[in-house]
Protein backbone atom coordinates (compact mmCIF):
# COMPACT_ATOMS: atom_id res chain seq x y z
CA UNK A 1 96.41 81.98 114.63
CA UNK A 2 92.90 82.81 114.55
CA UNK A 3 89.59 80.20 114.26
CA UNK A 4 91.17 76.18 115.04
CA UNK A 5 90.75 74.96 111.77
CA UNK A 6 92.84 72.00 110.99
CA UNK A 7 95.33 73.14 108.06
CA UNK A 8 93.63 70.83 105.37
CA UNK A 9 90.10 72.44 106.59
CA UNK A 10 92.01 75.54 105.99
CA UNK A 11 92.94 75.11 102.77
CA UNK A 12 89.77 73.29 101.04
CA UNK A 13 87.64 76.38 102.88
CA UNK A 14 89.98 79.15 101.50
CA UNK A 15 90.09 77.07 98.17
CA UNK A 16 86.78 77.19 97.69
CA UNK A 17 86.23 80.64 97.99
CA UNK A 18 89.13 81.47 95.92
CA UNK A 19 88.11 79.58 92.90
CA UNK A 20 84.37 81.14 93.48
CA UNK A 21 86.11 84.18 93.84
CA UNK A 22 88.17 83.96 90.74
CA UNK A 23 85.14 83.35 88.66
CA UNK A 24 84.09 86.32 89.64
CA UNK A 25 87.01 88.44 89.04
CA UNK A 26 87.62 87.43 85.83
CA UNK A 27 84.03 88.16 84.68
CA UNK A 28 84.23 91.36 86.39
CA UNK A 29 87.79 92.08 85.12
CA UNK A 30 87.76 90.39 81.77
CA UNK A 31 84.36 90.63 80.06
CA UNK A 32 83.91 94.57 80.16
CA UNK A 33 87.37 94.78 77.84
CA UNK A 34 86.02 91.88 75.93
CA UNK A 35 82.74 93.57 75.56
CA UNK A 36 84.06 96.81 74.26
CA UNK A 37 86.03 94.72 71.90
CA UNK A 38 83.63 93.03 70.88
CA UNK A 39 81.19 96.45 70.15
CA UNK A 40 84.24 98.00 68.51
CA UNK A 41 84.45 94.55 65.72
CA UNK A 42 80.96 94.59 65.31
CA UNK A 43 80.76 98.38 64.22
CA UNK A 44 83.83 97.74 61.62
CA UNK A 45 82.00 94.55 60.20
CA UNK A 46 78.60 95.57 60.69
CA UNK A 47 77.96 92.35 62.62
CA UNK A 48 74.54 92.48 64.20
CA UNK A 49 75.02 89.45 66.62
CA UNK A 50 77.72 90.52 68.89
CA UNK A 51 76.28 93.91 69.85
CA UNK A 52 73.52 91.43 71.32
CA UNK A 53 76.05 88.97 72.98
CA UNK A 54 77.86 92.04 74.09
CA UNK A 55 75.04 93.62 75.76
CA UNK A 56 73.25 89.84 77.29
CA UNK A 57 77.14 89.66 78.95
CA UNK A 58 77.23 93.51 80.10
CA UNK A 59 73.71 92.72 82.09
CA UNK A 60 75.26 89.29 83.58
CA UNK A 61 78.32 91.84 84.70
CA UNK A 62 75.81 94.45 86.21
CA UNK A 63 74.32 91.55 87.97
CA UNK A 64 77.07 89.94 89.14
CA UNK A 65 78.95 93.28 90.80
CA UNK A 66 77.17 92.90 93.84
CA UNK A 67 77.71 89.02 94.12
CA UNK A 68 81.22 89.73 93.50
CA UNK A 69 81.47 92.68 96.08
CA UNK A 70 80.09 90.37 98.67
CA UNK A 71 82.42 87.31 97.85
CA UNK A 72 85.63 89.14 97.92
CA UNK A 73 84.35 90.56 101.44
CA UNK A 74 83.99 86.81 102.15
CA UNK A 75 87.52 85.87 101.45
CA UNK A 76 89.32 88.83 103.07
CA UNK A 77 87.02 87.93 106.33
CA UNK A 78 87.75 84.02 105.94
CA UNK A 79 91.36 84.86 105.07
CA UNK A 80 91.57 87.31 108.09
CA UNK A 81 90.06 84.56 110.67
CA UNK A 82 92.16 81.71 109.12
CA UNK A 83 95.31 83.56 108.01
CA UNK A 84 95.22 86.85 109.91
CA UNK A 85 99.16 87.51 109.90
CA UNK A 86 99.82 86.80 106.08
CA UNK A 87 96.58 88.58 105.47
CA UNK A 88 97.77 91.35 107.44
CA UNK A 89 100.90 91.46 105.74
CA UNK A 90 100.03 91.43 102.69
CA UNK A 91 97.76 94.49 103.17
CA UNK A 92 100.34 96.51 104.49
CA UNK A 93 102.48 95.75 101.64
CA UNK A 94 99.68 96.27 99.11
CA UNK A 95 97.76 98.59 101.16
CA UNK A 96 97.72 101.90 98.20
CA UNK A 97 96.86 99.66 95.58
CA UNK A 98 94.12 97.89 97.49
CA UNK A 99 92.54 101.56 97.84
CA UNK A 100 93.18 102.33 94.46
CA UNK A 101 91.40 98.33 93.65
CA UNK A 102 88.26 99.53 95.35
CA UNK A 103 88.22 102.82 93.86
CA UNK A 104 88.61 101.44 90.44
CA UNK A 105 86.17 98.88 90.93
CA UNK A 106 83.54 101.78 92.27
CA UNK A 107 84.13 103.71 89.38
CA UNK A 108 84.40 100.72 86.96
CA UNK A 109 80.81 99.96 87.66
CA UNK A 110 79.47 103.37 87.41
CA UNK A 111 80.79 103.68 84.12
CA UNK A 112 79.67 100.22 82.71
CA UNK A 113 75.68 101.20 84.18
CA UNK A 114 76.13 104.65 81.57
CA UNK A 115 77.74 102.48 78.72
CA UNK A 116 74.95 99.97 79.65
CA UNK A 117 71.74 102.63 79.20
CA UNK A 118 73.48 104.43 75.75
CA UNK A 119 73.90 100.91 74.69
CA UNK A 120 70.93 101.44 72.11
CA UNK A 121 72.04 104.61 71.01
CA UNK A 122 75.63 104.33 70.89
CA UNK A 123 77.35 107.90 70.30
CA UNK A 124 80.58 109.02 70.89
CA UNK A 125 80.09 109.12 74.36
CA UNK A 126 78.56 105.62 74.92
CA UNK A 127 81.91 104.39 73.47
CA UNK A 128 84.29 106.00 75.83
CA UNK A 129 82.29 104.91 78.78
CA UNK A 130 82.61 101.59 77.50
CA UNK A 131 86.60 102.07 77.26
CA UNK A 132 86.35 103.78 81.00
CA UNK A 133 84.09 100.48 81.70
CA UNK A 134 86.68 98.26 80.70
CA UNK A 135 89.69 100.21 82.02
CA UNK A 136 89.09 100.53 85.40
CA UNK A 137 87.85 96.80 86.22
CA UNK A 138 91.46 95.44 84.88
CA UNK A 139 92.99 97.40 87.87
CA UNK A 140 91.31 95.38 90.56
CA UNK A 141 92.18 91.83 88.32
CA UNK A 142 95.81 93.19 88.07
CA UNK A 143 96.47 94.02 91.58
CA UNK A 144 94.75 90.82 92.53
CA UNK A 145 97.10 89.26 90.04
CA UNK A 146 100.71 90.73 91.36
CA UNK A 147 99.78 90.08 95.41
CA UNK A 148 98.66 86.29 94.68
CA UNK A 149 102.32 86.07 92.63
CA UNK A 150 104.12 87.72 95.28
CA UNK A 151 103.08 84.72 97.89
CA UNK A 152 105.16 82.41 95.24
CA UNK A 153 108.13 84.56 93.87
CA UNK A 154 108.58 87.98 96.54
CA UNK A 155 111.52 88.64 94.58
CA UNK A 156 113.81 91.87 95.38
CA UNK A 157 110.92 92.82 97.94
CA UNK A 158 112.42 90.63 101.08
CA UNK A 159 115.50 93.41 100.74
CA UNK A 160 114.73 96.00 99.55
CA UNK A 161 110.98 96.58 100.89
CA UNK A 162 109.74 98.78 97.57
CA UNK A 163 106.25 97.81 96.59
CA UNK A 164 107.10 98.07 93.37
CA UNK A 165 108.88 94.81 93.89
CA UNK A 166 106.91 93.56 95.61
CA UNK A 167 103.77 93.93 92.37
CA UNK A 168 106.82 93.55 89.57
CA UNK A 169 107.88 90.05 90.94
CA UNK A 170 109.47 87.20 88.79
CA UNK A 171 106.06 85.64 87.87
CA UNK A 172 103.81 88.20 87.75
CA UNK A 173 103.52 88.82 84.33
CA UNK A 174 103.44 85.10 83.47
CA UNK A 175 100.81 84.63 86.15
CA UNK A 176 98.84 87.31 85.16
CA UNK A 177 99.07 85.91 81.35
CA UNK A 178 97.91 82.86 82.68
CA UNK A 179 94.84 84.24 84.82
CA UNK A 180 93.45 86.12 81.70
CA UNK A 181 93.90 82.56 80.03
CA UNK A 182 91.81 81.03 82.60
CA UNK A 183 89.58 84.28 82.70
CA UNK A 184 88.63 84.31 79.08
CA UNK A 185 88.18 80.21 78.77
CA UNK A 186 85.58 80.52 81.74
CA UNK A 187 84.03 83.85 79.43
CA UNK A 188 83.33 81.64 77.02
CA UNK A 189 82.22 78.79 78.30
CA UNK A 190 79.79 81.75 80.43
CA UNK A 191 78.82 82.80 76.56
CA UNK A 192 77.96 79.06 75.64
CA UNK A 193 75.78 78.31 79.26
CA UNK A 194 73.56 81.52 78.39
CA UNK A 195 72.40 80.35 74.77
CA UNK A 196 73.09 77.05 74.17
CA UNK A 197 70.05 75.61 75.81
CA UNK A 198 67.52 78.89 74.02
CA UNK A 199 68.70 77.62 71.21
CA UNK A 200 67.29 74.31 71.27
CA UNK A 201 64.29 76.21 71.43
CA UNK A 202 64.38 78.94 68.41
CA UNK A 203 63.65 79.02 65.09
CA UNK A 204 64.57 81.61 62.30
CA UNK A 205 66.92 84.44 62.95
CA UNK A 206 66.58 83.73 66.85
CA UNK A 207 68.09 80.27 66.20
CA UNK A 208 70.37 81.17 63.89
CA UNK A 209 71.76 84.12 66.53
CA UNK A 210 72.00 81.65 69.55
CA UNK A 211 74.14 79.49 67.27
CA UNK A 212 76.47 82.00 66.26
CA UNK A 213 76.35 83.01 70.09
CA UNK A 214 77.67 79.51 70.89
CA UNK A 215 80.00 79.21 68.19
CA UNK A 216 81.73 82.46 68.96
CA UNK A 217 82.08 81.44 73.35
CA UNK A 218 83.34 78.22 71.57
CA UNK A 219 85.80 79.80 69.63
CA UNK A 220 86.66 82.34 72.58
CA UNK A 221 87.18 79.34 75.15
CA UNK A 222 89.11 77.38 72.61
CA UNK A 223 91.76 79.82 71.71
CA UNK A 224 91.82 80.93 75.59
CA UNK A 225 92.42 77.66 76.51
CA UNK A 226 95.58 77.60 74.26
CA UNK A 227 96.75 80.14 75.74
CA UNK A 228 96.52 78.88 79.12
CA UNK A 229 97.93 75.70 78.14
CA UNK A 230 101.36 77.30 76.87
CA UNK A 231 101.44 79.63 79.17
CA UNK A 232 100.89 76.83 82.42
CA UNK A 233 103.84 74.76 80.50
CA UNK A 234 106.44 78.06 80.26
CA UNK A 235 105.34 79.26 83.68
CA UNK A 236 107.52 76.43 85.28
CA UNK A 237 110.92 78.60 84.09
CA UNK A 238 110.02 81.53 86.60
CA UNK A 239 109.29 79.53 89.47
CA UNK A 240 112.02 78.98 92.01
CA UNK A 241 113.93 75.80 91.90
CA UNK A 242 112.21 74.20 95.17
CA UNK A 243 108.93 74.59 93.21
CA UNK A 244 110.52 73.36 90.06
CA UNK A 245 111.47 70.28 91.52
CA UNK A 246 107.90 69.70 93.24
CA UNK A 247 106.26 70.02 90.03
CA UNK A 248 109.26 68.24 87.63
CA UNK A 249 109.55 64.51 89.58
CA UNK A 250 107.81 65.76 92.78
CA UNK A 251 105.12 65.70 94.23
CA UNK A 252 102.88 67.87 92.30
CA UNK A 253 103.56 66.16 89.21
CA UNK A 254 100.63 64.91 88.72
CA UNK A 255 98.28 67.56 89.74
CA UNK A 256 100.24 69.90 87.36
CA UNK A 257 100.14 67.26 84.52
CA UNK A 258 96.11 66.92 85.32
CA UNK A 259 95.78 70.53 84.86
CA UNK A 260 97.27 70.69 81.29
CA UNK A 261 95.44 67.29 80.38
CA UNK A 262 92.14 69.18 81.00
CA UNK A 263 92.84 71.92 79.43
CA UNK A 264 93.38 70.17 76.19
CA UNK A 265 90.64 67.67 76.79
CA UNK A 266 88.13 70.96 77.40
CA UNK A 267 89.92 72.06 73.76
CA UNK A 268 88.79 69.25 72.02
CA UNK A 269 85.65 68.63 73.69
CA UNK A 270 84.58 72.35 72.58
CA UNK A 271 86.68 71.46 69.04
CA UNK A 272 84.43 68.07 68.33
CA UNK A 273 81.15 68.03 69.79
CA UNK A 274 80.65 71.72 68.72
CA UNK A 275 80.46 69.80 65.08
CA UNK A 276 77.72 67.16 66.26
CA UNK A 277 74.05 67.46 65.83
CA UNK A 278 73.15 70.55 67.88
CA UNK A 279 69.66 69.51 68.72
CA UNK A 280 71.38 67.12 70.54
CA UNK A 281 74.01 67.88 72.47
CA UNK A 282 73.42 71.27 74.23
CA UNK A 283 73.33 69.37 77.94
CA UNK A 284 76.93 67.09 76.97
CA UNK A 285 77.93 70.31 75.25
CA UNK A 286 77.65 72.59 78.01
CA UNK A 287 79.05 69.65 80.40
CA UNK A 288 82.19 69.13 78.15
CA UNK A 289 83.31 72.70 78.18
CA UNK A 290 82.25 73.60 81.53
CA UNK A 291 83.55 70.49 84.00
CA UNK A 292 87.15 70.17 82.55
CA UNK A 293 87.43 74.15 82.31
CA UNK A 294 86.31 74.87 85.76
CA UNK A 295 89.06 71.35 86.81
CA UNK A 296 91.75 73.25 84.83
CA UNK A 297 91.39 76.86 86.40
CA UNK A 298 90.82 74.93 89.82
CA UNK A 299 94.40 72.45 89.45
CA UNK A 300 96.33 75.73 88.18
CA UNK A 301 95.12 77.42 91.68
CA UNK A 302 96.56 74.25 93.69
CA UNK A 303 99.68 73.80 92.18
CA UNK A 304 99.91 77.40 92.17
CA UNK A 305 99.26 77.40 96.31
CA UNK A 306 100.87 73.58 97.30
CA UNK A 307 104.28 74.79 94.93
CA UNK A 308 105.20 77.06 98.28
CA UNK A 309 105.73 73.94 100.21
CA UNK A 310 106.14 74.77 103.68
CA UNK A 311 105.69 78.90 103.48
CA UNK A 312 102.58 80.96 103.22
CA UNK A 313 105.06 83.76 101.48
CA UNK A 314 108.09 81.70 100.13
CA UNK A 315 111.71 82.72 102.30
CA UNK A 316 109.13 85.61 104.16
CA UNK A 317 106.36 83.26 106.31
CA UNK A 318 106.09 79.61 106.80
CA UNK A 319 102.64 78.09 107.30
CA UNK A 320 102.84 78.23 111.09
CA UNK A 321 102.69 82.22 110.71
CA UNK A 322 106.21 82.00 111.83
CA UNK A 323 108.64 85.15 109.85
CA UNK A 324 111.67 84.13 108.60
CA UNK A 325 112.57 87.42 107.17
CA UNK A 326 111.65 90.87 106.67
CA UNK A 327 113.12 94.45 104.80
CA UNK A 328 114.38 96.78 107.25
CA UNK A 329 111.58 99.00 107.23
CA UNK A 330 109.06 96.20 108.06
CA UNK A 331 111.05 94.71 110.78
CA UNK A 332 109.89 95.56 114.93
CA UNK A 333 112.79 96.89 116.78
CA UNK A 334 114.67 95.33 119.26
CA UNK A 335 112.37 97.25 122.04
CA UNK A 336 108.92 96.24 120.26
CA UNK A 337 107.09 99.59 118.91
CA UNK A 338 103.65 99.57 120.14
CA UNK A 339 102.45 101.17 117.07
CA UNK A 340 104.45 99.40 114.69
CA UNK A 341 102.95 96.17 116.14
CA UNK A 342 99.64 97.46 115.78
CA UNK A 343 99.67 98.39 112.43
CA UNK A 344 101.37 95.11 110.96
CA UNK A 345 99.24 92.79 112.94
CA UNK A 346 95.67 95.03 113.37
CA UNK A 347 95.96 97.64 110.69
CA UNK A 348 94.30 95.08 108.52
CA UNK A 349 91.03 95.32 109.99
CA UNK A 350 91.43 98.69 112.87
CA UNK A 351 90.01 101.29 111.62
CA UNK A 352 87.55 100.38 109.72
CA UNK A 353 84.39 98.32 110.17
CA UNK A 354 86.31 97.08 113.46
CA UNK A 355 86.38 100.40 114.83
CA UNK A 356 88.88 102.55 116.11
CA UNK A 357 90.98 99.78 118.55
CA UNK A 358 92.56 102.27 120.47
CA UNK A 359 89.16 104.13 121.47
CA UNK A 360 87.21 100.95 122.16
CA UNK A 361 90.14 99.59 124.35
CA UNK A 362 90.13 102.73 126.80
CA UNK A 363 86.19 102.45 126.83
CA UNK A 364 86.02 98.36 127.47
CA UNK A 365 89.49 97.38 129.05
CA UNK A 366 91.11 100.38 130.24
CA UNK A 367 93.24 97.82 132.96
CA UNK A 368 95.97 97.31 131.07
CA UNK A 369 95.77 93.40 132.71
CA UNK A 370 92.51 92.60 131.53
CA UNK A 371 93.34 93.96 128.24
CA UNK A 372 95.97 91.74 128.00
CA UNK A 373 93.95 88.69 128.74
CA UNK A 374 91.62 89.98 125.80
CA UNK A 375 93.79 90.71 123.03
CA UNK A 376 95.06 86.68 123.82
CA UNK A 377 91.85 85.32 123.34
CA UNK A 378 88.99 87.43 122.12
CA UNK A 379 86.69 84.40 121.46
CA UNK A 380 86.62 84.10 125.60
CA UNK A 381 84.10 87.34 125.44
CA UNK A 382 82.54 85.95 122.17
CA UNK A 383 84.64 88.59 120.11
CA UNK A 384 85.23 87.11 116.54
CA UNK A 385 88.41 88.71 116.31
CA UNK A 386 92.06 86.53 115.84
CA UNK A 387 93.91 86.48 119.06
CA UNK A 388 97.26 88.13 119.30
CA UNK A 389 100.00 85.85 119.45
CA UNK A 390 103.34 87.42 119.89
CA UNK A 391 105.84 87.46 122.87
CA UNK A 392 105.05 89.24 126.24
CA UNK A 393 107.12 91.98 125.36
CA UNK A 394 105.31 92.83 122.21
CA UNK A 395 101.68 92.29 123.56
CA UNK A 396 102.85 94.79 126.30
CA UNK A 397 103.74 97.06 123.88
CA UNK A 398 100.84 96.77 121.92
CA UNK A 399 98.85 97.33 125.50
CA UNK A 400 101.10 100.80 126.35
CA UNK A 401 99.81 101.72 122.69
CA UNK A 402 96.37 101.09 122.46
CA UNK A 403 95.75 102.77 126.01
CA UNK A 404 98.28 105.60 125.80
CA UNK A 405 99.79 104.39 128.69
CA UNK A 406 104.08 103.82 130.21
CA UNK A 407 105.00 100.36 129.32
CA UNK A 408 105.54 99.58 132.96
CA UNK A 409 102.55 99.76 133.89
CA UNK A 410 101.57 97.01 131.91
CA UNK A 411 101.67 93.87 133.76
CA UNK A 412 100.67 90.44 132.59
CA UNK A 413 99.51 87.64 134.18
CA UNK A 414 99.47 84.33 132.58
């Protein structure tokens, strides 16, 4: 369903923008937290560098929100044209905590611009914007977290239908563990790309700060990365067993072994050339942290993805969109429910910036024929909108909806 990408296209495209994505998120989640951390050492130990570091990454994350915001649109628009029914489904399930994600992210970012412009005269105040700062952006990583768990391990949510198991699922919280492993290895290595190449240039106190800058995203990447590497080893005990035996003697073996080699290769890359002559080695430096980093957070994305085999939501969706099984409450009744139809497989996008689907059908197609023909293929009429896809019955349901009209008096012609 939706543009005719070959499934490989589909995947490297969606890959892509996930791990671009991801980058993002964890910067946007991560580093506020760290930040304020880092402000709250520094005042203890009347350290003078990290208020600087902590300020030089605030400004990145100020920079970056709007990158970010336009990125994520990205993916939920690719995933939507690619993947439009798990997409859709996984809104619906998620749907209150995807609200509550942009909220937080809104408000997030208002409060890291005041803790940003009190940062030179920090008070009280300029403090608990920096803890509102930091609060609100882990909402949007967490919720990204749970759904991206829930495609591998639904859990209690194929039977029972509560959200809550649906965001509480097997892996979650080893998944999540594992993305603020990756998230805080990438910080760092963020930390070392910003000064490592100034400090080649500096002399005195400058110098001296953009080495302790680069010792410091060192040290932060190094112990991340231990982290990561533990947790991507224990992670295999909450996986189902299909995925167990794909990644123990199966076929992603190797990619799985190839993401915990690089993780410990980026460990003692950062670990040994970090002790070389630093005139020298900023460029094989930077290199050394960044390339098997970036391969690490990248492998723990595909195994994460290929470890569902043949479904898009393990025991819920296979990869050909096809349902396998649903809760009661998300399940269309024998006689299809216009309305339920519409909001599993449209609610996604209608309303929204897609307009109000029932209005603009009465105003374009109001014969319930021609409608018809256009919900099962849009791109005919140059609409870049995924067709519909299900039985006759159901599209003639969804028809009777959207134009308020009996269902027999929707005919359709092939």
């Amino acid at each position: 369903m939706g543009l005719n990408f070959s499934p490989s296209e589909t995947s490297w495209f969606i890959g892509t923008f996930a791990v671009l994505h991801f980058l993002l998120v964890s910067v946007a989640g991560l580093a506020p937290l760290t930040i304020y951390i880092m402000e709250g050492y520094a005042l203890k130990r009347n350290n003078s560098f990290l208020p600087k570091i902590g300020k030089q990454l605030l400004t990145i994350v100020l920079e970056l929100a709007a990158v970010g915001g336009i990125l994520g649109s990205g993916v939920v628009v690719a995933l939507v044209a690619l993947r439009s029914q798990p997409i859709t489904l996984t809104v619906n399930i998620f749907f209150w905590l995807l609200v509550l994600q942009l909220v937080s992210f809104i408000a997030g970012l208002a409060f890291q611009f005041a803790y940003y412009f009190s940062w030179d005269t920090p008070n009280k105040r300029h403090r608990l914007w920096g803890l509102l700062g930091a609060l609100f952006p882990l909402i949007p990583f967490i919720v990204f977290s749970a759904a991206v768990s829930f495609l591998s391990t639904p859990g209690q949510w194929p039977q029972t239908g509560n959200i809550w198991h649906a965001v509480f699922n097997p892996s979650y919280l080893v998944s999540l563990l594992h993305r603020i492993g990756a998230g805080l290895s990438l910080l760092g290595v963020l930390i070392i790309m910003l000064n490592i190449f100034r400090r080649n240039k500096a002399e005195g106190e400058q110098r001296e700060y953009y080495e302790y800058a680069v010792r410091f995203g060192g040290k932060l990447a190094m112990r991340a990365l231990e982290a990561q590497v533990v947790i991507g080893i224990l992670r295999i005990f909450v996986m189902p067993n299909e995925a167990q035996k794909m990644i123990m003697g199966g076929e992603l073996t190797m990619i799985w072994i190839l993401g915990i080699v690089a993780g410990i290769v980026a460990w003692l890359f950062l670990f040994f050339i970090g002790r070389k002559d630093k005139r020298k080695s900023a460029l094989v430096f930077l290199s050394a942290a960044f390339i098997p980093v970036m391969i690490a957070s990248a492998l723990m994305g595909v195994t994460r993805s290929r470890s569902r085999g043949e479904f898009s939501m393990r025991d819920i969706m296979t990869r050909s969109d096809e349902i396998l099984t649903l809760p009661p409450n998300y399940q269309v009744a024998a006689v299809p429910d216009g309305a339920t139809i519409y909001s599993q497989n449209c609610g996604a996008c209608h309303p929204g910036l897609a307009g109000d689907a029932p209005t603009l059908a009465k105003q374009r197609h109001p014969d319930p024929t021609q409608l018809a023909n256009f919900l099962g293929n849009p791109a005919a009429l140059g609409i870049a909108m995924p067709p519909y896809q299900g039985n006759d019955e159901e599209l003639k349901s969804l028809v009777s909806f959207l134009l308020d009209i009996p269902i027999e008096d929707v005919v359709i012609i092939p």
